[in-house]
N, C-alpha and C. Protein backbone atom coordinates (compact mmCIF):
# COMPACT_ATOMS: atom_id res chain seq x y z
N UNK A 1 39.90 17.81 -26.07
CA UNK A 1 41.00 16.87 -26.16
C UNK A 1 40.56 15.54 -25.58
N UNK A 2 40.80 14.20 -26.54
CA UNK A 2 40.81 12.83 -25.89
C UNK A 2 41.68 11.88 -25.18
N UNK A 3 40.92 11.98 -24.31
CA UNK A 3 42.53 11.33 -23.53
C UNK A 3 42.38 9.71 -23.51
N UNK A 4 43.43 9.03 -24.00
CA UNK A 4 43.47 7.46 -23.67
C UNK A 4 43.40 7.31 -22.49
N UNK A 5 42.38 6.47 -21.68
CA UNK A 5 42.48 5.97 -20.60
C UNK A 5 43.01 3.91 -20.65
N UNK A 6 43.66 3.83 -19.75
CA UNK A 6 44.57 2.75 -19.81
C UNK A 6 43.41 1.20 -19.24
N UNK A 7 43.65 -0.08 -20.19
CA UNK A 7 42.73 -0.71 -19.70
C UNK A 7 42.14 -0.93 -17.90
N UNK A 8 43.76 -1.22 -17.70
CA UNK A 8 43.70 -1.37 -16.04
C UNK A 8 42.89 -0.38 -15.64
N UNK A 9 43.30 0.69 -15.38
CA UNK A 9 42.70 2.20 -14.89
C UNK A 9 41.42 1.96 -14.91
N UNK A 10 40.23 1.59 -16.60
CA UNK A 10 38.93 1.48 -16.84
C UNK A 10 38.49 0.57 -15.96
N UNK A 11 39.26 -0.81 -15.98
CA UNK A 11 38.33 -1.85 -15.29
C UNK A 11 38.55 -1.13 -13.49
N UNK A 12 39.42 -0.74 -13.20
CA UNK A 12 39.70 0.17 -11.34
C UNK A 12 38.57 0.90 -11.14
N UNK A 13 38.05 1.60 -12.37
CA UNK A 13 37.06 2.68 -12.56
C UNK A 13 35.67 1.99 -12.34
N UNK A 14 35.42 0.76 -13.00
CA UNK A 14 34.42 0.22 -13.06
C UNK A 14 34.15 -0.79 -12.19
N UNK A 15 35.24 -1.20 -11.37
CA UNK A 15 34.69 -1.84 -10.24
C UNK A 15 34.83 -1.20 -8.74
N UNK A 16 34.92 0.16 -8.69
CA UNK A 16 34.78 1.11 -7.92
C UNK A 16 33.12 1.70 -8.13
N UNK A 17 32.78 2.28 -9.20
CA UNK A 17 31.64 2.01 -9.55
C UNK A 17 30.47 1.22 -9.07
N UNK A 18 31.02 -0.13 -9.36
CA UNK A 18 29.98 -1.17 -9.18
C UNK A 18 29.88 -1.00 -7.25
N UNK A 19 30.93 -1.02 -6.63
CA UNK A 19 30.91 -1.30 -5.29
C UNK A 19 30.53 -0.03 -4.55
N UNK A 20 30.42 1.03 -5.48
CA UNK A 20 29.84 2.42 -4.34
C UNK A 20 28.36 2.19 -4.91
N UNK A 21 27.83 1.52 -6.00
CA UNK A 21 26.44 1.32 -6.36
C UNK A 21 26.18 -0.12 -5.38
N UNK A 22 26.39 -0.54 -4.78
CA UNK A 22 26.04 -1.42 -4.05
C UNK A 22 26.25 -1.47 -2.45
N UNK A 23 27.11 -0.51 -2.21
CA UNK A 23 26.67 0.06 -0.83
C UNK A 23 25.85 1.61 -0.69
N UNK A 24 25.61 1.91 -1.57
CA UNK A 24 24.83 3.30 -1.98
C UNK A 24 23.11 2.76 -1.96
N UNK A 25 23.34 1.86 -2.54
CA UNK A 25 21.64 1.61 -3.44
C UNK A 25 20.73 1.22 -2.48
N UNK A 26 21.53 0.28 -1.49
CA UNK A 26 20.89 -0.06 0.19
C UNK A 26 20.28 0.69 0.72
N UNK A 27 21.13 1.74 1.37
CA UNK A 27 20.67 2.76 2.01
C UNK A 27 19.82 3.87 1.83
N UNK A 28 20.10 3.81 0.34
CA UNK A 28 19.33 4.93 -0.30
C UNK A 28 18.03 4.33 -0.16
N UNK A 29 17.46 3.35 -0.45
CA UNK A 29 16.10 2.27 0.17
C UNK A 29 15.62 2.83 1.04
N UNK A 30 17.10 2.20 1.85
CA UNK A 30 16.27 1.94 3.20
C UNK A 30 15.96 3.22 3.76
N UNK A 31 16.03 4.41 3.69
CA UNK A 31 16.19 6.04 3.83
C UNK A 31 14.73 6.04 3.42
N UNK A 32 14.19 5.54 1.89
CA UNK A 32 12.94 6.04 1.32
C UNK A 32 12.01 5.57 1.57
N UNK A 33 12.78 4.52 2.30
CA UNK A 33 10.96 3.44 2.88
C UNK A 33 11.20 3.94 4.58
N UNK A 34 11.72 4.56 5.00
CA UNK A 34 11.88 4.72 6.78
C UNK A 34 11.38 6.33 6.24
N UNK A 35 11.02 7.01 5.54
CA UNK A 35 10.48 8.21 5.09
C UNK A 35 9.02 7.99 5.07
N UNK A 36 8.52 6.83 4.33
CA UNK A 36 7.43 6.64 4.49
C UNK A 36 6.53 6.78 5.43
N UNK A 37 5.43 7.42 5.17
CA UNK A 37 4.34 7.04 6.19
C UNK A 37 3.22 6.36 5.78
N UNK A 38 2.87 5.22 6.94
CA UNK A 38 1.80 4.51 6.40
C UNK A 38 0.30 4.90 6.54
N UNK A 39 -0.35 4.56 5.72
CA UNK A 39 -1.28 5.07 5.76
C UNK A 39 -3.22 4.34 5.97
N UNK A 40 -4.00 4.32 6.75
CA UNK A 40 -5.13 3.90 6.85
C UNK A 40 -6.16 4.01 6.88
N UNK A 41 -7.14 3.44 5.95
CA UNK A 41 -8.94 4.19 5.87
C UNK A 41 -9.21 3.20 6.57
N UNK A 42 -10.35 3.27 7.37
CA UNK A 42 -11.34 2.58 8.13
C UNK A 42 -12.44 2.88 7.15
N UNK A 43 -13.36 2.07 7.54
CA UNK A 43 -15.13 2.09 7.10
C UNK A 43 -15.56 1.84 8.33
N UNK A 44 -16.75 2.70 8.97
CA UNK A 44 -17.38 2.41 10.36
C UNK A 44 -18.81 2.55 10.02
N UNK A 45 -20.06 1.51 9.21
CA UNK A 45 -21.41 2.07 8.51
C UNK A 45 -22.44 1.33 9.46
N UNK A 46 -21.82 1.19 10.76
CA UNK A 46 -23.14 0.48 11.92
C UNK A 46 -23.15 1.21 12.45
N UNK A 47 -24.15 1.52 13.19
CA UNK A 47 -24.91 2.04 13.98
C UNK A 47 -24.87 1.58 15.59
N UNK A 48 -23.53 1.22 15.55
CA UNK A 48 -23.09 -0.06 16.58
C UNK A 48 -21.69 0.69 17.67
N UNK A 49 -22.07 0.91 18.56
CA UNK A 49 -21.33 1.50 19.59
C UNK A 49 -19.85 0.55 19.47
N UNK A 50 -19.84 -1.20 19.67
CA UNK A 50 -19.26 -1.69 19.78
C UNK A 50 -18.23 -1.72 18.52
N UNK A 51 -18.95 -1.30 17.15
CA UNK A 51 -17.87 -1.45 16.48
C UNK A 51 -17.49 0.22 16.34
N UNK A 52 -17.45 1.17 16.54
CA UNK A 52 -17.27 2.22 17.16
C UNK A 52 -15.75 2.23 17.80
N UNK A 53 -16.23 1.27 18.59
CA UNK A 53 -14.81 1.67 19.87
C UNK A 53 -14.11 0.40 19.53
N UNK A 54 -14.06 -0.43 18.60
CA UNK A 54 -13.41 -1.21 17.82
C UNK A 54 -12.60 -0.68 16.89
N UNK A 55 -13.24 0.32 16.56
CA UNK A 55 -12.37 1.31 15.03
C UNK A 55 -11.70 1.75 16.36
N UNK A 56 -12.06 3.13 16.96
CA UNK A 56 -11.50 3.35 17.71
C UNK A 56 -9.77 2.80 18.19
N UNK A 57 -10.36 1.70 18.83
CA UNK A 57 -9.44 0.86 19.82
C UNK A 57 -8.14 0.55 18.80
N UNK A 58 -8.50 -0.03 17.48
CA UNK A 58 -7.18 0.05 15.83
C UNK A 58 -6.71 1.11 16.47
N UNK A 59 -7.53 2.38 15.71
CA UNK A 59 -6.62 3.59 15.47
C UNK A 59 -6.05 3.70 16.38
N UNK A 60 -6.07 3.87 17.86
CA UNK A 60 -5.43 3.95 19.06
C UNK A 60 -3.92 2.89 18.78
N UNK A 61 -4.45 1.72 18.94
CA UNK A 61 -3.33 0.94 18.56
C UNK A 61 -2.41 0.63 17.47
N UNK A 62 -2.65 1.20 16.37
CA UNK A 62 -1.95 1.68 15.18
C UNK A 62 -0.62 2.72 15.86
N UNK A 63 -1.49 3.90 16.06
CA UNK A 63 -0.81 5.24 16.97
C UNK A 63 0.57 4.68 17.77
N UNK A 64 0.03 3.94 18.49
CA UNK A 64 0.71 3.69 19.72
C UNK A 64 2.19 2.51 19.12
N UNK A 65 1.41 1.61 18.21
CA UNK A 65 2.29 0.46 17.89
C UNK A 65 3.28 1.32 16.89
N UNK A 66 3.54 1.62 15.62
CA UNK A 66 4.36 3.00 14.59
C UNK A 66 4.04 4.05 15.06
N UNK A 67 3.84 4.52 16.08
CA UNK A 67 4.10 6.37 16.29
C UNK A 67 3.15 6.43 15.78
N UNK A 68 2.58 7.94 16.59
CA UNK A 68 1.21 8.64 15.61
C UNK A 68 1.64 9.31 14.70
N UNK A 69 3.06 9.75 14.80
CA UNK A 69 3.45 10.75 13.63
C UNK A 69 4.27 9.77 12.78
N UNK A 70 3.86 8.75 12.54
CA UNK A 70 4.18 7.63 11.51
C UNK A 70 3.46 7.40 10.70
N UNK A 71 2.18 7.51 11.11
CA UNK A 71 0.66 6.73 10.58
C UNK A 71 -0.14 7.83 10.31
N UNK A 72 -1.01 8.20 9.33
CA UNK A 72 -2.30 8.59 8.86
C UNK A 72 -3.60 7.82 9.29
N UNK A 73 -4.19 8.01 9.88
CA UNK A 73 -5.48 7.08 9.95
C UNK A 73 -6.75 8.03 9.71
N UNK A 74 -7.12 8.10 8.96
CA UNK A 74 -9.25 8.22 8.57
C UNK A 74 -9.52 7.43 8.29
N UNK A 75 -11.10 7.81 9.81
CA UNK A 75 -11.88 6.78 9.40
C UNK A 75 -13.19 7.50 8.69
N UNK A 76 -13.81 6.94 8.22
CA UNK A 76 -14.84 7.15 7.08
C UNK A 76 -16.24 6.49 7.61
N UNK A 77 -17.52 7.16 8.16
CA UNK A 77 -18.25 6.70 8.72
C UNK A 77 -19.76 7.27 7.33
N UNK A 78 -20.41 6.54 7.02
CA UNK A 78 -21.25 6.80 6.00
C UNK A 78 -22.65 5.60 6.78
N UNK A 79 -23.67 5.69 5.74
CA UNK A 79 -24.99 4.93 6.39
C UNK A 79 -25.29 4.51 7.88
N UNK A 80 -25.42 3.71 8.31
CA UNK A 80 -26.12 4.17 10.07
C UNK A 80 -25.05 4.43 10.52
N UNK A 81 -23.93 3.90 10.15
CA UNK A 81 -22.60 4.38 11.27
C UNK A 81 -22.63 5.87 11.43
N UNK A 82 -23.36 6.57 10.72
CA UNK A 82 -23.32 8.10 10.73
C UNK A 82 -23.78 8.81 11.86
N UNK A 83 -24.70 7.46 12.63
CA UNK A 83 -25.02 8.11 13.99
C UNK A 83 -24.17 8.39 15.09
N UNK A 84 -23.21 7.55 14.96
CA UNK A 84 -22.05 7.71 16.26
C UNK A 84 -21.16 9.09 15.82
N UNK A 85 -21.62 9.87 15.33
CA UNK A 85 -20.79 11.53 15.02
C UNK A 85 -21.98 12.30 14.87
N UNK A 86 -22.95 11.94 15.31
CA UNK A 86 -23.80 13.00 15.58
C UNK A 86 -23.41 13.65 17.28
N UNK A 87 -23.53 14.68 17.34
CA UNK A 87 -23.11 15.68 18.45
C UNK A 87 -23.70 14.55 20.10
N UNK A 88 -24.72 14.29 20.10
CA UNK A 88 -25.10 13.68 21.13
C UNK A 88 -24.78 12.05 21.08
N UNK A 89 -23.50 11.89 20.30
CA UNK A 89 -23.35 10.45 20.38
C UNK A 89 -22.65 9.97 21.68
N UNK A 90 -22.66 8.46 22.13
CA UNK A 90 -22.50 8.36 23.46
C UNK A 90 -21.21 7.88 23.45
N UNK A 91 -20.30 7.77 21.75
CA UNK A 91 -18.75 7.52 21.38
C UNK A 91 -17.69 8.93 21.36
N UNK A 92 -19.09 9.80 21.53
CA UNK A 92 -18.83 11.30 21.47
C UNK A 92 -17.31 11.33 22.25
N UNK A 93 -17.22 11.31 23.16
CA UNK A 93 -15.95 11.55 24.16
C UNK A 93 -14.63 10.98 23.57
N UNK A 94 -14.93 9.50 22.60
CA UNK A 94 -13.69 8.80 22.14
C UNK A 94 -13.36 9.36 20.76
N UNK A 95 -14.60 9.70 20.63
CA UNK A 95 -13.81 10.09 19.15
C UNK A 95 -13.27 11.69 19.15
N UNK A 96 -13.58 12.03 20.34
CA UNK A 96 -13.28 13.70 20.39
C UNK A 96 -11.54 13.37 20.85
N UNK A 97 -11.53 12.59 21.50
CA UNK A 97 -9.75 12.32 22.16
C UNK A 97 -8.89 11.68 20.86
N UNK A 98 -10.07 10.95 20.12
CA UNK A 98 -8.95 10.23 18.99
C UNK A 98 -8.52 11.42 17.95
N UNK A 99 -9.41 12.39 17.34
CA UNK A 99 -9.06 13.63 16.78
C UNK A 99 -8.05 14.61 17.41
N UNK A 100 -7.97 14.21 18.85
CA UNK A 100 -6.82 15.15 19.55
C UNK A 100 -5.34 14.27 18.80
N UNK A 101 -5.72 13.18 19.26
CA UNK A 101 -4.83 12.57 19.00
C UNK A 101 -4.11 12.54 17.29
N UNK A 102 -4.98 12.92 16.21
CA UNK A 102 -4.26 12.99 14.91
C UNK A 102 -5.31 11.84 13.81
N UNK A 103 -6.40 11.16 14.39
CA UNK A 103 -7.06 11.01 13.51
C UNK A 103 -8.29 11.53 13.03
N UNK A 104 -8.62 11.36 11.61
CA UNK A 104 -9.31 12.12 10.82
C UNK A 104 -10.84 11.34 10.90
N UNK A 105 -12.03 11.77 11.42
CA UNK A 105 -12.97 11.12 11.23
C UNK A 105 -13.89 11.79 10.11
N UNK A 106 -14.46 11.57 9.10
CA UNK A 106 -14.83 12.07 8.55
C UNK A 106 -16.76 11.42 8.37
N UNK A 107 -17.50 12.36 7.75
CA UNK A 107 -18.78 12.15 7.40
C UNK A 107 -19.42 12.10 6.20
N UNK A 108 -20.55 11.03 6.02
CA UNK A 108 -20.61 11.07 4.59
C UNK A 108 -21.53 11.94 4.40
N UNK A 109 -21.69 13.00 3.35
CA UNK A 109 -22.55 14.06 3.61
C UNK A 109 -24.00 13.09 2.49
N UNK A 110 -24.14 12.51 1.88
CA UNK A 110 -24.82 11.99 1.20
C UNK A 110 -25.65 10.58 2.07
N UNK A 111 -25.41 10.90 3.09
CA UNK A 111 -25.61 9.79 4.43
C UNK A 111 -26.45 11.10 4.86
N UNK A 112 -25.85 12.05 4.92
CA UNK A 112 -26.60 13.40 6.39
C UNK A 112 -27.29 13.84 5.55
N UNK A 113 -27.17 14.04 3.85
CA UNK A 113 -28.29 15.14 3.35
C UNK A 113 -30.04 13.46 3.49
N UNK A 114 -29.41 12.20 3.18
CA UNK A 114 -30.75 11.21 3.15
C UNK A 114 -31.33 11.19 4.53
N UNK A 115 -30.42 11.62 5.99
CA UNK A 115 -31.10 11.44 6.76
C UNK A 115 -31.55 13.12 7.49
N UNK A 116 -31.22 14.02 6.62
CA UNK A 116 -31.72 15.18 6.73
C UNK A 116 -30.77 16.03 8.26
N UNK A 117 -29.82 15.69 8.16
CA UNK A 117 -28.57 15.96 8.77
C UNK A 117 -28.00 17.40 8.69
N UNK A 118 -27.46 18.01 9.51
CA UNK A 118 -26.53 19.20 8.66
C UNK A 118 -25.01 19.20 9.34
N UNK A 119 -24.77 20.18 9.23
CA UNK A 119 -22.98 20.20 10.17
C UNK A 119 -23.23 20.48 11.23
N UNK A 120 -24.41 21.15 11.63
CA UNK A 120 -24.95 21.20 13.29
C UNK A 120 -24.94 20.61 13.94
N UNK A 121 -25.52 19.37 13.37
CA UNK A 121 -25.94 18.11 14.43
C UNK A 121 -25.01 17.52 14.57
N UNK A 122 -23.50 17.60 13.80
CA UNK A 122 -22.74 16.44 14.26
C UNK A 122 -21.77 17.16 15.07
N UNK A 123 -20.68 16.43 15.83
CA UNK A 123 -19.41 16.81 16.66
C UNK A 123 -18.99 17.93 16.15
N UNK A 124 -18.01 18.70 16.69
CA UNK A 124 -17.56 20.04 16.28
C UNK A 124 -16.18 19.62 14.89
N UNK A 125 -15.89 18.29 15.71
CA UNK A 125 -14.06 17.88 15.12
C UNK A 125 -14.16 17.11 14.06
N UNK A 126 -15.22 16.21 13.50
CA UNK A 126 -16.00 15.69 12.52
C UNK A 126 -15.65 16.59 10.90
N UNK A 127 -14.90 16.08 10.37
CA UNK A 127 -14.84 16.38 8.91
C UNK A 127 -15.67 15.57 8.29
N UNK A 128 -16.17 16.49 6.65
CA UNK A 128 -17.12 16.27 5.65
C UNK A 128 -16.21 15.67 4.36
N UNK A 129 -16.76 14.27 3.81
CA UNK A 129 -16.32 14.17 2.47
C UNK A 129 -17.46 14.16 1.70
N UNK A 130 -18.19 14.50 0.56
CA UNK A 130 -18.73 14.32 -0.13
C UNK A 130 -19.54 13.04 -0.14
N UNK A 131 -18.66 11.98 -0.76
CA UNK A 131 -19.22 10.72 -0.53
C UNK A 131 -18.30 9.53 0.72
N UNK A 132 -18.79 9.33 1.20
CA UNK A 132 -17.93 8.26 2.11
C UNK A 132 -17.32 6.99 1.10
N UNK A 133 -18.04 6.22 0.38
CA UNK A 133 -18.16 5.37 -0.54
C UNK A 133 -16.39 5.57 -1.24
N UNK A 134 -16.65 6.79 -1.45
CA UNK A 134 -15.86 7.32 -2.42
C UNK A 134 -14.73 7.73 -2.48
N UNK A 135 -14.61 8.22 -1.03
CA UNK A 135 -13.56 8.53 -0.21
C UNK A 135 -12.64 7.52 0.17
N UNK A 136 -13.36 6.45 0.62
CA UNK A 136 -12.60 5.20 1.10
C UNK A 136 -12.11 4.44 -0.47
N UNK A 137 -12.98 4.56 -1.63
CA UNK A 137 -11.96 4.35 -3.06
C UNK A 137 -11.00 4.86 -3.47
N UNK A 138 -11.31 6.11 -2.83
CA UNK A 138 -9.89 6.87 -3.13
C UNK A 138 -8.83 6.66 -3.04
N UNK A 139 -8.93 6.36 -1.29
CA UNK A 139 -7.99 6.59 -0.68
C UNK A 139 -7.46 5.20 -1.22
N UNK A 140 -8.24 3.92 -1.36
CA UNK A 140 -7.55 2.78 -1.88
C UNK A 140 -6.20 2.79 -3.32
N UNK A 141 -7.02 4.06 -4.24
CA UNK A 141 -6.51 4.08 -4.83
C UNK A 141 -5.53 4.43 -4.75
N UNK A 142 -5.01 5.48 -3.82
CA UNK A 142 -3.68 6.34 -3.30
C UNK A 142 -2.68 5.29 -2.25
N UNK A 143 -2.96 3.81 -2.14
CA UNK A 143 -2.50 3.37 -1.28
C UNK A 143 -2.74 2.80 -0.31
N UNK A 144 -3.69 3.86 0.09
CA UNK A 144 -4.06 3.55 1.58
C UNK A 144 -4.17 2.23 1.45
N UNK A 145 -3.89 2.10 3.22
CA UNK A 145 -4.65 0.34 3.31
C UNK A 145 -6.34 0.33 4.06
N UNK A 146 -6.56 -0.56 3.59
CA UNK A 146 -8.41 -0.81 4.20
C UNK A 146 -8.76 -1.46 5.04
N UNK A 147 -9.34 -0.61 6.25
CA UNK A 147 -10.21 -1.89 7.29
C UNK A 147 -11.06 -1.70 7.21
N UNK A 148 -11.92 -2.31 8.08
CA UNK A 148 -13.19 -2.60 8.12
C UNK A 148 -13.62 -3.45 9.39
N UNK A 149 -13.24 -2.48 10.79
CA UNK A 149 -12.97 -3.44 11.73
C UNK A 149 -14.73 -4.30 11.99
């Protein structure tokens, strides 16, 4: 059955409508972006203590500035930077606290197979990507944002 609906009534209908879509549509936003988590690749490829505890010192301050359980951070260490995650590195201690802490350091295994490397030699907490290179494209592609402290 069709029922006549009365002009008045339609336009009541439709600007009820319009005004729950415009205090609705806000929030519903602002809900999906406060859901978000942001997300960050580093590149660390020196062989350089100082830029080490530079990446470091970000991720720390990322953590600290949005919550750690706000933020994603891997960092991605490939060519000489590959030395500061070898087991006897002297960043050893910071990067063992920054993994407590929720970030991801990872290794380029195409860095460890050229310098004849294995999973032995590096830190215990040290994750493997395939390619470092590649990893950090990825992740560009997914969003992430890029440093390069």
């Amino acid at each position: 059955m069709i029922t006549k609906t009365s002009p008045r009534r339609a336009a009541i209908a439709a600007i009820a409508l319009g005004l729950a879509a415009c205090v609705l549509a806000p929030a519903t936003v602002s809900a999906a972006e406060a859901a978000k988590r942001d997300r960050v690749v580093m590149q660390v490829s020196d062989n350089d203590p100082a830029k080490w505890n530079l990446a470091l010192n970000n991720a720390e301050n990322l953590q600290q500035a949005l919550g750690a359980k706000n933020v994603d951070i891997e960092i991605v260490a490939y060519g000489p930077g590959i030395n500061m995650l070898k087991a006897e590195s002297i960043v050893g201690n910071r990067i063992e606290d920054a993994v407590k802490a929720g970030v991801k350091l990872e290794a380029c295994e195409v860095t460890m197979r050229k310098a004849k490397l294995t999973k032995a030699d590096m830190l215990d907490t040290v994750g493997f990507v395939p390619g470092g290179v590649i990893e950090i494209m990825r992740r560009e592609q997914e969003g992430w944002a890029y440093i390069r402290p």
